[in-house]
C-alpha atoms as a PDB file:
ATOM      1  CA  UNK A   1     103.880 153.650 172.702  1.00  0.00           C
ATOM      2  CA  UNK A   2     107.632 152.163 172.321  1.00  0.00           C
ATOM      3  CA  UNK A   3     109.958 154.350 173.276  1.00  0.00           C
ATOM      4  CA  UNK A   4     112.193 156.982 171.157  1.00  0.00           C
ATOM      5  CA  UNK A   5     114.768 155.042 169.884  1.00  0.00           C
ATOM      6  CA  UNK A   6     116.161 157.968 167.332  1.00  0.00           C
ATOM      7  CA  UNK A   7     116.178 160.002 170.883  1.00  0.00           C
ATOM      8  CA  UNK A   8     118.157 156.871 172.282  1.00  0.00           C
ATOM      9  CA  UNK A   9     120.512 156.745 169.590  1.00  0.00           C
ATOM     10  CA  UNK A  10     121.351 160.325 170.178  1.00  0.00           C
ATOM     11  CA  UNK A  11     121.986 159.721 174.175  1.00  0.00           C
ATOM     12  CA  UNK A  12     124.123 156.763 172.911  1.00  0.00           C
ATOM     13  CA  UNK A  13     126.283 159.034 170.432  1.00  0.00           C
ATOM     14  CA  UNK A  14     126.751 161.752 173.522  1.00  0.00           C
ATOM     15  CA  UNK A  15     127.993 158.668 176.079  1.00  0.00           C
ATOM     16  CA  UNK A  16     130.761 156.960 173.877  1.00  0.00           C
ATOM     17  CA  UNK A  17     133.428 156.432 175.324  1.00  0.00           C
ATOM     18  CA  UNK A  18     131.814 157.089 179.029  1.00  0.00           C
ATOM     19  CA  UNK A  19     133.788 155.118 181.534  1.00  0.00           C
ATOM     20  CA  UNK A  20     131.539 152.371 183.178  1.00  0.00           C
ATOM     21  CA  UNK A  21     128.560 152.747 180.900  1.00  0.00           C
ATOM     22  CA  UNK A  22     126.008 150.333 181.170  1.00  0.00           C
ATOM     23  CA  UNK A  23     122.603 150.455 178.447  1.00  0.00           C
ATOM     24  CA  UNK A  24     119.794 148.654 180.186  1.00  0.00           C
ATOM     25  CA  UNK A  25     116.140 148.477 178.737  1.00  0.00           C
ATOM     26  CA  UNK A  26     114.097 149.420 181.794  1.00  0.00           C
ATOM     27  CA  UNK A  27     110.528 150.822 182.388  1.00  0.00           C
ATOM     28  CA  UNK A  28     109.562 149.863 179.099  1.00  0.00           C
ATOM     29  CA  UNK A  29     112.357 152.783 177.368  1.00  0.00           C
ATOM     30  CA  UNK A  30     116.395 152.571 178.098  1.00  0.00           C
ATOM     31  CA  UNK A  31     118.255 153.675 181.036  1.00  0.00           C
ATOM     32  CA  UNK A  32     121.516 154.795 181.100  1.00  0.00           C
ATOM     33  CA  UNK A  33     124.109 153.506 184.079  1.00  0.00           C
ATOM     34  CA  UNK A  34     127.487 154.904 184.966  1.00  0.00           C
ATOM     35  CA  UNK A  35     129.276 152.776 187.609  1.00  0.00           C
ATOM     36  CA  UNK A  36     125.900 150.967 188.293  1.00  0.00           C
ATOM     37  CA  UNK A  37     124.019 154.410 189.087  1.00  0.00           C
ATOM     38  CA  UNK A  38     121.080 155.534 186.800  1.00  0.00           C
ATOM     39  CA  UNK A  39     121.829 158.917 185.478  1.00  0.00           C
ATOM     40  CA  UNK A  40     119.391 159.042 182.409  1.00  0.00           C
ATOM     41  CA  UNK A  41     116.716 157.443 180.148  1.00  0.00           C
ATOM     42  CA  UNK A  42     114.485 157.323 177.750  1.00  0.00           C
ATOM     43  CA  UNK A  43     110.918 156.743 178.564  1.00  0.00           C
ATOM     44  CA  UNK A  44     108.259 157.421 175.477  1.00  0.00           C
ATOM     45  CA  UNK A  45     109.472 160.545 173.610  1.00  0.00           C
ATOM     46  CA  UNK A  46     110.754 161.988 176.416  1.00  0.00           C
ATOM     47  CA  UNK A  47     113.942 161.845 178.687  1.00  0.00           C
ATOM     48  CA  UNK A  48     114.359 161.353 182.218  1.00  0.00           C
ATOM     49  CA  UNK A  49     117.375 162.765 183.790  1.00  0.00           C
ATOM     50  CA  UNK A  50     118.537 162.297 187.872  1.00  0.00           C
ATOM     51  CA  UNK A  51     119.481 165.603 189.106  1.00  0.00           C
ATOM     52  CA  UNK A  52     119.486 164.551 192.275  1.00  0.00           C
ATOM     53  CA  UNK A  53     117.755 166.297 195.223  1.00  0.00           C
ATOM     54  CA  UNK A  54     119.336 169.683 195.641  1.00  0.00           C
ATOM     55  CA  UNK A  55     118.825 170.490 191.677  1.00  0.00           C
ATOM     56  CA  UNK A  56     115.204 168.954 191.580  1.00  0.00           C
ATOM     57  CA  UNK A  57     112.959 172.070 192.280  1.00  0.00           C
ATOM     58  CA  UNK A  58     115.721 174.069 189.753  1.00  0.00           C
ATOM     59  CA  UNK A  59     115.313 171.686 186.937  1.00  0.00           C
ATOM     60  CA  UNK A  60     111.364 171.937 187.612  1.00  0.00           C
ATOM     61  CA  UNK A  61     111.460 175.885 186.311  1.00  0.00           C
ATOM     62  CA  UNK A  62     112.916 174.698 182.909  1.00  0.00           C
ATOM     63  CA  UNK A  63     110.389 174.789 179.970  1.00  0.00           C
ATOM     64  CA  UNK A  64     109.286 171.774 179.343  1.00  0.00           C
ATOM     65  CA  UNK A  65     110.108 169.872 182.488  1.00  0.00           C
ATOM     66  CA  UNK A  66     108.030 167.850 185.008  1.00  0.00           C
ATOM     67  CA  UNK A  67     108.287 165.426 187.930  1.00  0.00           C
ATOM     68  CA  UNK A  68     109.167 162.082 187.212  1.00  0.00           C
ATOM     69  CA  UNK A  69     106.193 160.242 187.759  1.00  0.00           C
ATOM     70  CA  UNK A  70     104.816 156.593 186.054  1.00  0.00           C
ATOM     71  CA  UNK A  71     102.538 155.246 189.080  1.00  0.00           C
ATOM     72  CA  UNK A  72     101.164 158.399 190.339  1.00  0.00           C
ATOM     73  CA  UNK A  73     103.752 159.079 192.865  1.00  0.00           C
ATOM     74  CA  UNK A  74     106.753 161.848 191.550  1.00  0.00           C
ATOM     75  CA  UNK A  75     110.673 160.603 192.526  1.00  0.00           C
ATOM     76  CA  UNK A  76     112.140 163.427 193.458  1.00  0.00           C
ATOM     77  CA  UNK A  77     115.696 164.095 191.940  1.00  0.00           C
ATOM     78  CA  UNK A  78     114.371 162.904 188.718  1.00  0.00           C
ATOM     79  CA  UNK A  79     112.691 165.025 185.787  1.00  0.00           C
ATOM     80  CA  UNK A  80     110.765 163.712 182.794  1.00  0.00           C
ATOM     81  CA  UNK A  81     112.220 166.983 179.881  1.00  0.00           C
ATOM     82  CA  UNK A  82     110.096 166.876 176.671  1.00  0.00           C
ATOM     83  CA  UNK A  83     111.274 167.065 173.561  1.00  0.00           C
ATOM     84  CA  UNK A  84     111.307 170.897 172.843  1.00  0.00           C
ATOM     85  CA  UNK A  85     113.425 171.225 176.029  1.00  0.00           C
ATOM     86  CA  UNK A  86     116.417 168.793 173.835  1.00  0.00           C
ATOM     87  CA  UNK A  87     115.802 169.224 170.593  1.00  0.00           C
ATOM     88  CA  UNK A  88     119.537 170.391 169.913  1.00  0.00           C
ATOM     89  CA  UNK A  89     122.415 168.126 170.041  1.00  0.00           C
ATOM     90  CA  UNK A  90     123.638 170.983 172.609  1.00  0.00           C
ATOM     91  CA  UNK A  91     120.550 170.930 174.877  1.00  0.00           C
ATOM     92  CA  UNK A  92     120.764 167.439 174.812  1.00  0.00           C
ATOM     93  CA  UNK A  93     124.043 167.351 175.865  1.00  0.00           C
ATOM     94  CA  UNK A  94     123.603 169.375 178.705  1.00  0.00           C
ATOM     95  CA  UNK A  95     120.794 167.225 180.204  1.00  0.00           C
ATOM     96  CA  UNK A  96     122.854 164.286 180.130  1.00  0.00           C
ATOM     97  CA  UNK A  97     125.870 165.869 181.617  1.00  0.00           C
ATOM     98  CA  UNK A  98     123.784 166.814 183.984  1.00  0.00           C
ATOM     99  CA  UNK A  99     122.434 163.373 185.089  1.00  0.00           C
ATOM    100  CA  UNK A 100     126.206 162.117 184.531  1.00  0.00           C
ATOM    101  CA  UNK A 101     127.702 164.724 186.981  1.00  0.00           C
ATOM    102  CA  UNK A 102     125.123 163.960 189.469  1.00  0.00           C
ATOM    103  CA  UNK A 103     125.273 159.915 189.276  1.00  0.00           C
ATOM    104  CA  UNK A 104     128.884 160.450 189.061  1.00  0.00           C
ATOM    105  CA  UNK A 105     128.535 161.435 192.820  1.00  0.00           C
ATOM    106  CA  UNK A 106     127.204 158.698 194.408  1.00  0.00           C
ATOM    107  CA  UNK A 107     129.328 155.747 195.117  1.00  0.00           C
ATOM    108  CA  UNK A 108     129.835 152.411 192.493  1.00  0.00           C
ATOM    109  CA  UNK A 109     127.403 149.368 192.838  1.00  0.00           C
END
């Protein structure tokens, strides 16, 4: 399966104007940069946010939310939220601000 790109458009209309934003296909979906820094993506029909460590196990209790995991092994900081868990342009919003704020805290590459 391609990945979402109506889901990609949406992250896209949410990060105009984001200082330092770089779109890179990746992992067969898109990932989002900020200062070189991954903060989000778009993998399938569903959307990976960094949270970083300290928010992982938090962002686990969310509906709809699960480890980040392609190859059998989970990267933890990262989620993979399915679609009920963003189908508002609010809910959206949120998890990308949250994957900005915490990308936003590591230094430039």
């Amino acid at each position: 399966m391609a990945y979402d790109e109506e889901l990609a458009a949406r992250i896209q209309d949410i990060l105009v104007g984001q200082p330092d934003l770089e779109v890179k296909k990746m992992f067969g979906g898109m990932g989002y940069l900020v200062q070189g820094n991954m903060a989000c993506g778009v993998y399938k029909d569903m959307l990976i946010v960094r949270v970083g460590p300290d928010a992982y196990d938090e962002s686990l209790e969310y509906p709809h939310t699960r480890p980040f995991d392609m190859t059998g092994r989970a990267m933890k900081g990262w989620v993979m939220v399915e679609p009920p868990s963003f189908s508002s342009k609010a809910d959206l919003k949120q998890w990308v601000q949250t994957g900005l704020d915490f990308a936003l805290t590591l230094p430039p590459k």
